[in-house]
PDB file of N, CA and C in Angstrom:
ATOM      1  N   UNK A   1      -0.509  74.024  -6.693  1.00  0.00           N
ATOM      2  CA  UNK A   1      -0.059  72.689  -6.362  1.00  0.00           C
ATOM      3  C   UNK A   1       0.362  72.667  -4.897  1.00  0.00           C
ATOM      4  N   UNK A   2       0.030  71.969  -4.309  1.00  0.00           N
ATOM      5  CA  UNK A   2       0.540  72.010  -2.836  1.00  0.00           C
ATOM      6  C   UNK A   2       1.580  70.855  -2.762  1.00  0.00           C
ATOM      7  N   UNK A   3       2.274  71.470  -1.398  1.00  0.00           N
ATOM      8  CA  UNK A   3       3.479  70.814  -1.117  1.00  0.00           C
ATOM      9  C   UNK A   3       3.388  69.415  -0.243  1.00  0.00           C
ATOM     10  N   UNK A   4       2.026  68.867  -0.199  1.00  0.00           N
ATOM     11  CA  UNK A   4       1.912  67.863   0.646  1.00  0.00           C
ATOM     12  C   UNK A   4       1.570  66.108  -0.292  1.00  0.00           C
ATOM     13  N   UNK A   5       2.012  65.638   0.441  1.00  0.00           N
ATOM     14  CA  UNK A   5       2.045  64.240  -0.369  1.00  0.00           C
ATOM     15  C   UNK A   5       1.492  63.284   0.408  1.00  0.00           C
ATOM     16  N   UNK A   6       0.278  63.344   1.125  1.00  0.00           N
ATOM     17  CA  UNK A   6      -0.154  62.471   2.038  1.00  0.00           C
ATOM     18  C   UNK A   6      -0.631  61.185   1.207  1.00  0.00           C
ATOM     19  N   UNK A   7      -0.783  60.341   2.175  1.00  0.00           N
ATOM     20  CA  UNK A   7      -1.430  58.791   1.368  1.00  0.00           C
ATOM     21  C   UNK A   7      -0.667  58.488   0.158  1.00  0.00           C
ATOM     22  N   UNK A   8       0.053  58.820  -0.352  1.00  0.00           N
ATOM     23  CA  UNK A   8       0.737  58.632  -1.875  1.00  0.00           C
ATOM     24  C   UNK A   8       1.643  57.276  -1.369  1.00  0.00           C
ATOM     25  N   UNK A   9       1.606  56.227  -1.144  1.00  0.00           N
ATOM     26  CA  UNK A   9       2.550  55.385  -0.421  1.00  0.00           C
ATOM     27  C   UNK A   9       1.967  53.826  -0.900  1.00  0.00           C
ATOM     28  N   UNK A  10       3.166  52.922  -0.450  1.00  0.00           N
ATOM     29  CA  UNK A  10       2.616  51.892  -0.505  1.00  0.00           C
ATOM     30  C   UNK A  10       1.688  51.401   0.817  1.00  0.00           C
ATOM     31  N   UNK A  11       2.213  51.515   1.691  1.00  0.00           N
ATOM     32  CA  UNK A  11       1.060  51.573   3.284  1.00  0.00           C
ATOM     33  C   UNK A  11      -0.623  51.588   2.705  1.00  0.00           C
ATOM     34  N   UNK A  12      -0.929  53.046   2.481  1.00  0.00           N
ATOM     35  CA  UNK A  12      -1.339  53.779   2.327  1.00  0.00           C
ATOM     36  C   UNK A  12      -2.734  53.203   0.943  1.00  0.00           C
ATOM     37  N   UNK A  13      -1.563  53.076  -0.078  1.00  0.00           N
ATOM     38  CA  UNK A  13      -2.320  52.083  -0.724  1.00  0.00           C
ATOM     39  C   UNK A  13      -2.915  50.693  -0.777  1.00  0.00           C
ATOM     40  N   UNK A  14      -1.804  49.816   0.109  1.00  0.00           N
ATOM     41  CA  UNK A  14      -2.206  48.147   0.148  1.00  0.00           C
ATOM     42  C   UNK A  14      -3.605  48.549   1.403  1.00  0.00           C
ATOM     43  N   UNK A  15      -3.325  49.289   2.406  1.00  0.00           N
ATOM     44  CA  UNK A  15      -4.498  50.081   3.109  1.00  0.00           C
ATOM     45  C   UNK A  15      -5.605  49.802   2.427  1.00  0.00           C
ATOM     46  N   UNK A  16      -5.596  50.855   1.757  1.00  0.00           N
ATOM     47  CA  UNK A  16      -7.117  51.266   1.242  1.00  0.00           C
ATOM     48  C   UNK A  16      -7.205  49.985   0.095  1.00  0.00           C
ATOM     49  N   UNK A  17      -6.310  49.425  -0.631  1.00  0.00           N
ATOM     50  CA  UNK A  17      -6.910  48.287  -1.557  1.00  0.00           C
ATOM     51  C   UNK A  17      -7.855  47.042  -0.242  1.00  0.00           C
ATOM     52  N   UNK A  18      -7.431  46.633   0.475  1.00  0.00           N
ATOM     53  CA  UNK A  18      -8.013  45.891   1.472  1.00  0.00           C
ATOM     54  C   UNK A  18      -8.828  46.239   2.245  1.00  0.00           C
ATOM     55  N   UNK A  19      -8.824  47.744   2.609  1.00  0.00           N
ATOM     56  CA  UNK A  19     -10.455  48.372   3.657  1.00  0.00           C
ATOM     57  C   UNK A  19     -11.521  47.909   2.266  1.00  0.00           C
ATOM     58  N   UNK A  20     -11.217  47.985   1.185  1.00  0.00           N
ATOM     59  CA  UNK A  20     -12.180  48.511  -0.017  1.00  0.00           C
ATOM     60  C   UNK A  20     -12.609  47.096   0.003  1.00  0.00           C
ATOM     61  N   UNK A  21     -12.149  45.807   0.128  1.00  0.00           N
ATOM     62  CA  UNK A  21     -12.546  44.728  -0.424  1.00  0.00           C
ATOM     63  C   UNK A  21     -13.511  44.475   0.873  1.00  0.00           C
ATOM     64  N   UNK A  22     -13.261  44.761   2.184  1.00  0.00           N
ATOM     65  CA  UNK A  22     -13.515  44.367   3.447  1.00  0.00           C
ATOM     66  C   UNK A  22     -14.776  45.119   3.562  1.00  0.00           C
ATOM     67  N   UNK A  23     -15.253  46.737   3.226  1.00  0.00           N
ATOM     68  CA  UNK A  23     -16.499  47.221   2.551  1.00  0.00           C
ATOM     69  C   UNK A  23     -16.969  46.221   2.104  1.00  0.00           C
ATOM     70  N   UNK A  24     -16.936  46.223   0.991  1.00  0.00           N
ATOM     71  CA  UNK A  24     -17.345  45.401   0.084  1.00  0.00           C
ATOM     72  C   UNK A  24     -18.089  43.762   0.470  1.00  0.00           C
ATOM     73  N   UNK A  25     -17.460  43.037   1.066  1.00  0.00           N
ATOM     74  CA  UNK A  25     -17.881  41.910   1.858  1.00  0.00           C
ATOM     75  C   UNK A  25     -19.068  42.814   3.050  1.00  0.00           C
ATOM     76  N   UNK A  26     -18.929  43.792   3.715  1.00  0.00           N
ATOM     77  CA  UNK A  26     -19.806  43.920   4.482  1.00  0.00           C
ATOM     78  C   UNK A  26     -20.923  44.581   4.045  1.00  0.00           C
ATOM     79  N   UNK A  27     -20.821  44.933   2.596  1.00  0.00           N
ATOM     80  CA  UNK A  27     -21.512  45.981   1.872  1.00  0.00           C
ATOM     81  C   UNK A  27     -23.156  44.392   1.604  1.00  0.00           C
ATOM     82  N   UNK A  28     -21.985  43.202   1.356  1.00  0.00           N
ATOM     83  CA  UNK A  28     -22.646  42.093   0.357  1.00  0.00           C
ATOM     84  C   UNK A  28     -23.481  41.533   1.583  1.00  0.00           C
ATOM     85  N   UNK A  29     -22.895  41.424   2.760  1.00  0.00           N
ATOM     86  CA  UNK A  29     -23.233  40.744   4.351  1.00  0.00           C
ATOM     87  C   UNK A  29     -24.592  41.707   4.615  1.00  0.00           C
ATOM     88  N   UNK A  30     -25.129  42.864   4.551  1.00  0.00           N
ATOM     89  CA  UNK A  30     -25.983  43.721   4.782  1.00  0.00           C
ATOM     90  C   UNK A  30     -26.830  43.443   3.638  1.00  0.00           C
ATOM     91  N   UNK A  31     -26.691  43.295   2.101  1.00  0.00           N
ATOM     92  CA  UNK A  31     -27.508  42.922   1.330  1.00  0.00           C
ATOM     93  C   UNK A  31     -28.227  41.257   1.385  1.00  0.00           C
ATOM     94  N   UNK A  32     -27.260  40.484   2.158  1.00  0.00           N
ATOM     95  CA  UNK A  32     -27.957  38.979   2.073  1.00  0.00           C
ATOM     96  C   UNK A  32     -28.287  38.905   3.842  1.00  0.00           C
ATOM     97  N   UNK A  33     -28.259  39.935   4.229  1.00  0.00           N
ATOM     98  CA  UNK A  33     -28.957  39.669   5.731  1.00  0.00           C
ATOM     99  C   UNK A  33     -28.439  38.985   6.679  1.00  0.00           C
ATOM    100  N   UNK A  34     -26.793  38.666   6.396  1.00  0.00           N
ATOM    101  CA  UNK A  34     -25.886  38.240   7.190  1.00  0.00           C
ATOM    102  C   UNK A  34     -24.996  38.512   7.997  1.00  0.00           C
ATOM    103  N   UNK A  35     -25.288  37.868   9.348  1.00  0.00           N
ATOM    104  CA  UNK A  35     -23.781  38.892  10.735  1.00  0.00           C
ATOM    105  C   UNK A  35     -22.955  38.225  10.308  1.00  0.00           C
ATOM    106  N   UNK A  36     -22.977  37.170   9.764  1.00  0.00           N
ATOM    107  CA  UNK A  36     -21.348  36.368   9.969  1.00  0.00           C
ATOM    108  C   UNK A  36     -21.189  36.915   8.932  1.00  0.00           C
ATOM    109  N   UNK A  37     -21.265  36.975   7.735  1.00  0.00           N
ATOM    110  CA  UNK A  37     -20.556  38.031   6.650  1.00  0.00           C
ATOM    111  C   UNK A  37     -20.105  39.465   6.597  1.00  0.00           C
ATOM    112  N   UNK A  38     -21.375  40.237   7.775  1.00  0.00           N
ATOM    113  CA  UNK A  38     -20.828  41.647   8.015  1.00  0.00           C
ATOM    114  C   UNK A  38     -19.816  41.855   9.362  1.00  0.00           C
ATOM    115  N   UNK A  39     -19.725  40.625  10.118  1.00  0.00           N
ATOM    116  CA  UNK A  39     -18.508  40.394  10.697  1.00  0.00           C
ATOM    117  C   UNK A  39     -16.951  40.092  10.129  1.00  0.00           C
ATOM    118  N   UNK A  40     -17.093  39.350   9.623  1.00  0.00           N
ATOM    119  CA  UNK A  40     -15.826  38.938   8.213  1.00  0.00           C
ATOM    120  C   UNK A  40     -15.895  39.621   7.808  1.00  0.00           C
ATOM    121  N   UNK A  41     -16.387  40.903   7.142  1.00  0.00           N
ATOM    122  CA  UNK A  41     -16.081  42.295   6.139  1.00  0.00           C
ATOM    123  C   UNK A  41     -15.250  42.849   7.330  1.00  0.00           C
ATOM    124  N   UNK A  42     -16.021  43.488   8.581  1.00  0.00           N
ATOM    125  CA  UNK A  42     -14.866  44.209   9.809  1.00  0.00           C
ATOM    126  C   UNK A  42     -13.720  43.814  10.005  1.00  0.00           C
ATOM    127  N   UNK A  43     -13.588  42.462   9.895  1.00  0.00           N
ATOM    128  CA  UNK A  43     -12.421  41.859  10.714  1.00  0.00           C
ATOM    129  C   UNK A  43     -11.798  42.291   9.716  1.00  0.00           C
ATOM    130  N   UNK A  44     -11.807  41.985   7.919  1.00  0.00           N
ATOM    131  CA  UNK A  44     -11.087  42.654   7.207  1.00  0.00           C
ATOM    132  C   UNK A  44     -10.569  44.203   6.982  1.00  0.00           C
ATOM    133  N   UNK A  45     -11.616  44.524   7.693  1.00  0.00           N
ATOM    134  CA  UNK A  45     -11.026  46.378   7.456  1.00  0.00           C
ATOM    135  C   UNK A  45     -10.257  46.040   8.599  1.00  0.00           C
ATOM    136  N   UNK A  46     -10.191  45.580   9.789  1.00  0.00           N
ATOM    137  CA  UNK A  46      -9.498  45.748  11.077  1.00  0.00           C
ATOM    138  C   UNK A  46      -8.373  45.444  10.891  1.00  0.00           C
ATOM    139  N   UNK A  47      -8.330  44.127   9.858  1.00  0.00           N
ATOM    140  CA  UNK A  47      -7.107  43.644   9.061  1.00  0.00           C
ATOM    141  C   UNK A  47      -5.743  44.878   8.570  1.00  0.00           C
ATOM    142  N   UNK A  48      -6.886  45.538   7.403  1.00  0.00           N
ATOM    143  CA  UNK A  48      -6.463  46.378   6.765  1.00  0.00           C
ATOM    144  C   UNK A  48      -5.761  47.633   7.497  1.00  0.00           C
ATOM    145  N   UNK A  49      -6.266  48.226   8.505  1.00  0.00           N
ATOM    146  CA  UNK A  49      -5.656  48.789   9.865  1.00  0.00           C
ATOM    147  C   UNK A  49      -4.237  48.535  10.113  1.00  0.00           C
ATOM    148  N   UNK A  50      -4.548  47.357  10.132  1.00  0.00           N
ATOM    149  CA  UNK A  50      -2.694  46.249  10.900  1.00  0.00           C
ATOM    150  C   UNK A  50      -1.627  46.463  10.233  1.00  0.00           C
ATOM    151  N   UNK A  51      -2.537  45.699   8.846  1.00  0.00           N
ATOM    152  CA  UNK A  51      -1.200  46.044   7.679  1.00  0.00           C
ATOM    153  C   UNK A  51      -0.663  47.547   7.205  1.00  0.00           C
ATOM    154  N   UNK A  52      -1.754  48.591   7.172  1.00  0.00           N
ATOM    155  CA  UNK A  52      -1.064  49.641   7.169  1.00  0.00           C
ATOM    156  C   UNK A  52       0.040  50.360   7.731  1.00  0.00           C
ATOM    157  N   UNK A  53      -0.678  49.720   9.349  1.00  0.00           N
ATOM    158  CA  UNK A  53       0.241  50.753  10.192  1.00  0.00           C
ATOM    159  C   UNK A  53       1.947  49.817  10.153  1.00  0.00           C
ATOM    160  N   UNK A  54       1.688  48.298   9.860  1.00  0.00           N
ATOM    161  CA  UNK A  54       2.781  47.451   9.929  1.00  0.00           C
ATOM    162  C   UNK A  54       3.861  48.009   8.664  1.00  0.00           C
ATOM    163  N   UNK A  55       3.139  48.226   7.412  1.00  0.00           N
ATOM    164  CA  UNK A  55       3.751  49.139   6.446  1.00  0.00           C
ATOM    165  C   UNK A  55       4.697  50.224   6.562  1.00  0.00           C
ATOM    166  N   UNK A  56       3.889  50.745   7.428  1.00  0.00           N
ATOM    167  CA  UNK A  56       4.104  52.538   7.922  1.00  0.00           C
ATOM    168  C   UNK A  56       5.795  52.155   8.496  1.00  0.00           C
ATOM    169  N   UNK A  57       5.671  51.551   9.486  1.00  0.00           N
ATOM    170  CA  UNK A  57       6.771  51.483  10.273  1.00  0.00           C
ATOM    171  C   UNK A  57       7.938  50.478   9.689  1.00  0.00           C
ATOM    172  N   UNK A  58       7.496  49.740   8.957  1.00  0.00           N
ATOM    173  CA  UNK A  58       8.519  49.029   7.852  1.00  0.00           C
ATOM    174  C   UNK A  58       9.059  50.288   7.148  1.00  0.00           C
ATOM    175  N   UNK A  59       9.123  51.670   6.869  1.00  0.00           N
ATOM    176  CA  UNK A  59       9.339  52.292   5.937  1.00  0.00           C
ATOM    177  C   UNK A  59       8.702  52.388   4.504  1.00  0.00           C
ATOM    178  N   UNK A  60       7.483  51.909   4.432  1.00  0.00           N
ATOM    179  CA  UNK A  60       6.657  52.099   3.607  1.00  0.00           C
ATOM    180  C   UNK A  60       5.683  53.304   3.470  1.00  0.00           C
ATOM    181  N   UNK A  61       5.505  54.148   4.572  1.00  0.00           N
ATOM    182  CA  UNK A  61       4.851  55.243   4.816  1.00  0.00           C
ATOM    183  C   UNK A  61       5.820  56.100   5.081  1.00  0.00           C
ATOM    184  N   UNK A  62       4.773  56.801   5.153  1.00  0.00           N
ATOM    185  CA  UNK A  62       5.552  58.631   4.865  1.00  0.00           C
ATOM    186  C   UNK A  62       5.303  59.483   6.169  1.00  0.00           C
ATOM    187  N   UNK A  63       5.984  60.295   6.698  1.00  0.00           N
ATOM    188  CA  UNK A  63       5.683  61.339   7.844  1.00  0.00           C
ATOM    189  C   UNK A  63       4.553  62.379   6.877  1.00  0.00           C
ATOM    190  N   UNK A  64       3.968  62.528   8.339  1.00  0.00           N
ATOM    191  CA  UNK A  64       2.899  63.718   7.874  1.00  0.00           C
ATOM    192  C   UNK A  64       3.720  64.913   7.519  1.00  0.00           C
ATOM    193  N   UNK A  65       3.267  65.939   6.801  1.00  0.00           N
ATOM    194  CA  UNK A  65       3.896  67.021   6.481  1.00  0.00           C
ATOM    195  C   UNK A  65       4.712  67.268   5.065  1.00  0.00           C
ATOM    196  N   UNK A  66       5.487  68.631   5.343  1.00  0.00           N
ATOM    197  CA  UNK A  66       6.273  68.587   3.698  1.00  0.00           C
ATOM    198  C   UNK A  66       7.518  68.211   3.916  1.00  0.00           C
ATOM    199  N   UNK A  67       7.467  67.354   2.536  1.00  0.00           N
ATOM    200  CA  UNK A  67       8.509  66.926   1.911  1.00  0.00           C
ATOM    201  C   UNK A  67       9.138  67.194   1.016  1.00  0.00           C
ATOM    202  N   UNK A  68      10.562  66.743   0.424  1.00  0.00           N
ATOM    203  CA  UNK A  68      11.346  67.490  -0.186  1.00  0.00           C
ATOM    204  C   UNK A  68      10.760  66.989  -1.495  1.00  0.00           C
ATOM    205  N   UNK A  69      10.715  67.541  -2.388  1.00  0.00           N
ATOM    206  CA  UNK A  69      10.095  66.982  -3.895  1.00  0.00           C
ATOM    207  C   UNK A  69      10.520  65.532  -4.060  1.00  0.00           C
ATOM    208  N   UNK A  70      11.947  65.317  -4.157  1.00  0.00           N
ATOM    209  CA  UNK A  70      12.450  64.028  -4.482  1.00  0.00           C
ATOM    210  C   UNK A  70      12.165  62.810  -3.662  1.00  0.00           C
ATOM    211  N   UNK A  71      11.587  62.953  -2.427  1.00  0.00           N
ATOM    212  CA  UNK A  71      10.608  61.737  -1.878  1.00  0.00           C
ATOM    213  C   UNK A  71       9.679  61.383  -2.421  1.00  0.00           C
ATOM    214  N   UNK A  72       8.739  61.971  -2.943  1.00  0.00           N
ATOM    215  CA  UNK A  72       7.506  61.515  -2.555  1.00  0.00           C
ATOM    216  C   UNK A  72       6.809  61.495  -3.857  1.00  0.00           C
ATOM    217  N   UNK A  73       7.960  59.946  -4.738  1.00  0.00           N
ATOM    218  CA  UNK A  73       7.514  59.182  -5.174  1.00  0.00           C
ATOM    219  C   UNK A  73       7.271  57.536  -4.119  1.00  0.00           C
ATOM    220  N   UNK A  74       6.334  56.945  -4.950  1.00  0.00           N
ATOM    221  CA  UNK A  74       5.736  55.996  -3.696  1.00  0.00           C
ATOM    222  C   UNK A  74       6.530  55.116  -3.576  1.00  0.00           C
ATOM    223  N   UNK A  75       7.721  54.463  -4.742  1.00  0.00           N
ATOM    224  CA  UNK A  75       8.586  53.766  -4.160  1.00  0.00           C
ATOM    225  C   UNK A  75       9.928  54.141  -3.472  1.00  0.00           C
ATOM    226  N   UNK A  76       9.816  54.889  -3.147  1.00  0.00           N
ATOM    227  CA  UNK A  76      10.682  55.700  -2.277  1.00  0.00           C
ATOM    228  C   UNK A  76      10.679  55.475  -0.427  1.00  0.00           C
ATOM    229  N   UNK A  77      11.617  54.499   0.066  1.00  0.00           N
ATOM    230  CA  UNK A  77      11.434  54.145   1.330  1.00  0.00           C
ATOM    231  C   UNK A  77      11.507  55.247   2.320  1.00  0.00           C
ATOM    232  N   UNK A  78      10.996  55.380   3.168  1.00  0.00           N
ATOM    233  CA  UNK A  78      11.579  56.094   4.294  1.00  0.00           C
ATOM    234  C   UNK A  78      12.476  55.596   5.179  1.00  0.00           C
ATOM    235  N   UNK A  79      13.173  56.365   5.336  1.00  0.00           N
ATOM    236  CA  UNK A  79      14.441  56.153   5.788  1.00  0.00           C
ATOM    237  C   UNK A  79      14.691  56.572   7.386  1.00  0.00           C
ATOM    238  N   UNK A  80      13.679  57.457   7.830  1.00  0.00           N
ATOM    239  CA  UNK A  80      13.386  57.889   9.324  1.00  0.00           C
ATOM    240  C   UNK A  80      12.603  57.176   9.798  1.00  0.00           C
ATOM    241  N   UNK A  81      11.825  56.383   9.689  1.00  0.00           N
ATOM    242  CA  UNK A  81      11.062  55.307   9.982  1.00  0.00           C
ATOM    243  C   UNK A  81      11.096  54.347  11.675  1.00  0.00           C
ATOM    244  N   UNK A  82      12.377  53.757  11.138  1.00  0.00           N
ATOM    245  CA  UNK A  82      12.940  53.422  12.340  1.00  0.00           C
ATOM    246  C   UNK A  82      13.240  53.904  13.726  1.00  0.00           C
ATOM    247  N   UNK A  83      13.336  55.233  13.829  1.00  0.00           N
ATOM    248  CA  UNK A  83      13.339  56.112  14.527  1.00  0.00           C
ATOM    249  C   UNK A  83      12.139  56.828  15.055  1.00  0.00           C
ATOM    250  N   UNK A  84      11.190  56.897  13.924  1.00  0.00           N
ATOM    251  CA  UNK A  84       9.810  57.717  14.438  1.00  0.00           C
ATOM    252  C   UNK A  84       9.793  59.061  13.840  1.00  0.00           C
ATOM    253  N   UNK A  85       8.767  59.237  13.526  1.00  0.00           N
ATOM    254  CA  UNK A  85       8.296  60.625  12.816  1.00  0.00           C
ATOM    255  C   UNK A  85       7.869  61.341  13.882  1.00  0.00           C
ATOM    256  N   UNK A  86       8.288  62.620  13.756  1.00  0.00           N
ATOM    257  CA  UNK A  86       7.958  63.647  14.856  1.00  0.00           C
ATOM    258  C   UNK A  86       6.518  63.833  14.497  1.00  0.00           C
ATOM    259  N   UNK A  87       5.486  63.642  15.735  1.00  0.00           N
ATOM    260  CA  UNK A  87       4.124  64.004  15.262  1.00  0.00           C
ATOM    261  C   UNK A  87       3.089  62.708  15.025  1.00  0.00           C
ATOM    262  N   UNK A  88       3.555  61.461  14.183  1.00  0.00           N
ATOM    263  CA  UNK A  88       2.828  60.888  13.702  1.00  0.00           C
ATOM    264  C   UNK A  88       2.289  59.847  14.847  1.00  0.00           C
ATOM    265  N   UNK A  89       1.133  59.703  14.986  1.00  0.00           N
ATOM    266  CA  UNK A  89       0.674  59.359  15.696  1.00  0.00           C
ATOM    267  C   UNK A  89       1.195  57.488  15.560  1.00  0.00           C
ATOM    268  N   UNK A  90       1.346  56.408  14.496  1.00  0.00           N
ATOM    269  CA  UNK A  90       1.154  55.438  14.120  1.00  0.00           C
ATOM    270  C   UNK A  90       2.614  55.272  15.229  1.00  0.00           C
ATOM    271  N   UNK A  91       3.553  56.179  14.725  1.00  0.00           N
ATOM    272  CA  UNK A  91       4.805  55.789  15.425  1.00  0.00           C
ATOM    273  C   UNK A  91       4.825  55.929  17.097  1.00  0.00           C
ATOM    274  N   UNK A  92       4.145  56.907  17.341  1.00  0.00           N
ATOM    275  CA  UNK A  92       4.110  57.045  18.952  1.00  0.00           C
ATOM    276  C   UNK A  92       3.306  55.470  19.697  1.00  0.00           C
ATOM    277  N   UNK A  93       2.339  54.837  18.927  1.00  0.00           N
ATOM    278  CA  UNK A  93       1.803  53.712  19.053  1.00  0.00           C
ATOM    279  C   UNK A  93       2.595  52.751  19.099  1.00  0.00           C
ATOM    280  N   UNK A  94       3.462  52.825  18.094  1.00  0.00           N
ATOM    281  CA  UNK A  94       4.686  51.628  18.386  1.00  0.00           C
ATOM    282  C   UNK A  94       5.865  51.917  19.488  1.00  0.00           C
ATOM    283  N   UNK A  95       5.429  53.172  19.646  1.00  0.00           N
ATOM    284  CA  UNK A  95       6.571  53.685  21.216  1.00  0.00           C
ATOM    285  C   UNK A  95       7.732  54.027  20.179  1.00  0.00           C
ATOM    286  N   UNK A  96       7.950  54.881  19.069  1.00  0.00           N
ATOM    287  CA  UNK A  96       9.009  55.403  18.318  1.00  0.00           C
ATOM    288  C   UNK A  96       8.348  57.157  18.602  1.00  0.00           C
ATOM    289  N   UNK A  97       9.999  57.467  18.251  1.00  0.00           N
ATOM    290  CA  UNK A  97       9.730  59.011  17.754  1.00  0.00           C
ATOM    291  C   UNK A  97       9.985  59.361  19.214  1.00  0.00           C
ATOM    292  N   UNK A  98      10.366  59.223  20.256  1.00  0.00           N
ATOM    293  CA  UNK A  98       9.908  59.959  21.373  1.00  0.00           C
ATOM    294  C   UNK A  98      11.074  59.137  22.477  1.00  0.00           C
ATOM    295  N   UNK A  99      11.927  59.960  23.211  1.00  0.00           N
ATOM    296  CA  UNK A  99      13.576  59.245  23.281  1.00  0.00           C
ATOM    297  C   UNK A  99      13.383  59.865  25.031  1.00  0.00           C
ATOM    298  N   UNK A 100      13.657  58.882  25.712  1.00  0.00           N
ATOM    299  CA  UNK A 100      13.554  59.401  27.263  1.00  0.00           C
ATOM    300  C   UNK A 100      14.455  60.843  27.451  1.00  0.00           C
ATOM    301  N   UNK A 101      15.287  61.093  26.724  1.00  0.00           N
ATOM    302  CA  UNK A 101      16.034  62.389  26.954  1.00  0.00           C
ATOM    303  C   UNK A 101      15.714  64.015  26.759  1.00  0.00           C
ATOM    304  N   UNK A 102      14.275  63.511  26.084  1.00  0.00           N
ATOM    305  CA  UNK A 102      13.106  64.668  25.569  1.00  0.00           C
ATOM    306  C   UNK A 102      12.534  64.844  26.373  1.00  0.00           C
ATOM    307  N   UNK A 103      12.055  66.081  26.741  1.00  0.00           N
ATOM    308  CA  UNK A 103      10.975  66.137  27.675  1.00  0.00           C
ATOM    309  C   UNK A 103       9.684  65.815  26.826  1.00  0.00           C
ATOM    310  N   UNK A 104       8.540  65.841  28.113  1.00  0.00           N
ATOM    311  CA  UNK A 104       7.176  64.859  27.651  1.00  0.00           C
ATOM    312  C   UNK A 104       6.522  65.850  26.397  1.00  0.00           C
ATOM    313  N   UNK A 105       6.726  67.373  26.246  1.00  0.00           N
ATOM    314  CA  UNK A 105       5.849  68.146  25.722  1.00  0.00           C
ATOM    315  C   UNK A 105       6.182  67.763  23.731  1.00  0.00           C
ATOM    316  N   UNK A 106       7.877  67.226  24.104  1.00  0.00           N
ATOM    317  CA  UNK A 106       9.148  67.887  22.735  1.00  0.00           C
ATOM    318  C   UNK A 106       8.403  66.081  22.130  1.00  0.00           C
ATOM    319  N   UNK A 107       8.192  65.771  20.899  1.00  0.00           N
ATOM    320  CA  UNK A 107       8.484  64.924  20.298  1.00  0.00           C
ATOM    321  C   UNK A 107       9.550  64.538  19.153  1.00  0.00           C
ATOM    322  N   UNK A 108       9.936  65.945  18.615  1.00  0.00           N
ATOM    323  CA  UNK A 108      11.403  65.760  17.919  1.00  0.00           C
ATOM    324  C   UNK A 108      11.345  67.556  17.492  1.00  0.00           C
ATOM    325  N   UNK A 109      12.843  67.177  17.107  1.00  0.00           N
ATOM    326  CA  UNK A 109      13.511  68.463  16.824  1.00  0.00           C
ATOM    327  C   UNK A 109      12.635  69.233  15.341  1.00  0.00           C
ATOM    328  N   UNK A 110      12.278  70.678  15.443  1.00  0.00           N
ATOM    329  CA  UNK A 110      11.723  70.947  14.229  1.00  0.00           C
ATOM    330  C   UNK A 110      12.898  71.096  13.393  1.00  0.00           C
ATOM    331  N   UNK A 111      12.669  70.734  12.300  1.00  0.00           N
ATOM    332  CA  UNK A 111      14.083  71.059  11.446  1.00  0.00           C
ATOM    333  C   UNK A 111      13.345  72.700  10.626  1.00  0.00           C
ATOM    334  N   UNK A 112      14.772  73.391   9.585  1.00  0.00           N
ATOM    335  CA  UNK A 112      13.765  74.634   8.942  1.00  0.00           C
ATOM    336  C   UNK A 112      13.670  73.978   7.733  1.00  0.00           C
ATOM    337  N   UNK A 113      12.643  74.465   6.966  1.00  0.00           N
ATOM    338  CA  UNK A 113      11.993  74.154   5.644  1.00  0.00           C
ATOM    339  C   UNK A 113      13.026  74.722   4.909  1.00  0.00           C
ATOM    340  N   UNK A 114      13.169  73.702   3.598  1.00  0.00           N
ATOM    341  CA  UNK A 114      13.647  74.626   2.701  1.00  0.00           C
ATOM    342  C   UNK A 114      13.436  74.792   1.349  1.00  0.00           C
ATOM    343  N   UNK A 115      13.138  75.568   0.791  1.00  0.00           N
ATOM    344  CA  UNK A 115      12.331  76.649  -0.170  1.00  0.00           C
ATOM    345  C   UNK A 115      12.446  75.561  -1.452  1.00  0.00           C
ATOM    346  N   UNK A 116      11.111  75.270  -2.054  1.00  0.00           N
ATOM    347  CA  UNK A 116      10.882  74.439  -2.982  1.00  0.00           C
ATOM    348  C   UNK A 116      10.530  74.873  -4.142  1.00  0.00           C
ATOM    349  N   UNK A 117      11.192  74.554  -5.153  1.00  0.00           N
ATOM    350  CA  UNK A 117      10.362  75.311  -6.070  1.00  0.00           C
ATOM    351  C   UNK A 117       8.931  74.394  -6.387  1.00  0.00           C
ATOM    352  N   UNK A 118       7.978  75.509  -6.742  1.00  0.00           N
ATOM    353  CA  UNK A 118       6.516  74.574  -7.251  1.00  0.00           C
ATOM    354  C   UNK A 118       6.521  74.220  -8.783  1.00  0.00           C
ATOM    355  N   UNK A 119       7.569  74.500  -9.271  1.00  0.00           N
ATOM    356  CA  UNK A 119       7.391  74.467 -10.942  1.00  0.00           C
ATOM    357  C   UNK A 119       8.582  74.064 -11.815  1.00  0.00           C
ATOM    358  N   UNK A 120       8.582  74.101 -12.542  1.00  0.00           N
ATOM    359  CA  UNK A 120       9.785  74.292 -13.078  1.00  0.00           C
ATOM    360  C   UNK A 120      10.631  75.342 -13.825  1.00  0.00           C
ATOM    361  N   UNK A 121       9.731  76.527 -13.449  1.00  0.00           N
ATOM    362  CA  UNK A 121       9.544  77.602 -14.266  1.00  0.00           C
ATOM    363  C   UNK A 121      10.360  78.736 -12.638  1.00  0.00           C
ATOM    364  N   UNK A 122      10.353  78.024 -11.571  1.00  0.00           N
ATOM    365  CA  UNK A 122      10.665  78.843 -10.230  1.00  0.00           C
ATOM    366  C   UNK A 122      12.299  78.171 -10.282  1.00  0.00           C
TER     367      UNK A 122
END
């Protein structure tokens, strides 16, 4: 079992429910021989883009990496959010995560891991 919980989110999911429909329209726009339909499918995935990353930074998404078991159920907000995830690219886009008092290389402090069990049997 691995310790990573990527995409498990609401972001993540309203994401991909809306790239899928926005396919889908461009999937239908390519079968009836239409730009203006396989245009309106893009704009919807481009859509779908927005709202994710708008998710992400609402605290609906998750930092890349491991997490402590008890997060990463999907209704589970993030709570560092506001601040910026060390690493994640979505947040450096919104200009989070990254504090003039850091130098340019540091994006946040590593914290140490701590020892999870994988089972319930550990």
């Amino acid at each position: 079992m691995s310790l990573y919980d990527e995409g498990h989110t609401i972001a993540g999911w309203t994401g991909f429910g809306i790239a899928t429909v926005g396919s889908a329209v461009v999937g239908a726009g390519v079968c009836t021989a239409s730009l203006p339909v396989v245009v309106a499918g893009l704009a919807v995935v481009a859509v779908s883009v927005l709202v994710t990353w708008v998710l992400h930074l609402a605290g609906w998404g998750k930092p890349p990496g491991v997490r402590p078991r008890g997060r990463w159920g999907m209704r589970v907000r993030d709570a560092q959010a506001r601040d910026g995830h060390p690493g994640c690219v979505s947040c450096r886009l919104a200009g989070r995560g990254r504090r003039a008092s850091e130098p340019a290389g540091v994006v946040g402090t590593p914290t140490a891991a701590e020892p999870m069990p994988l089972s319930p049997a550990e």
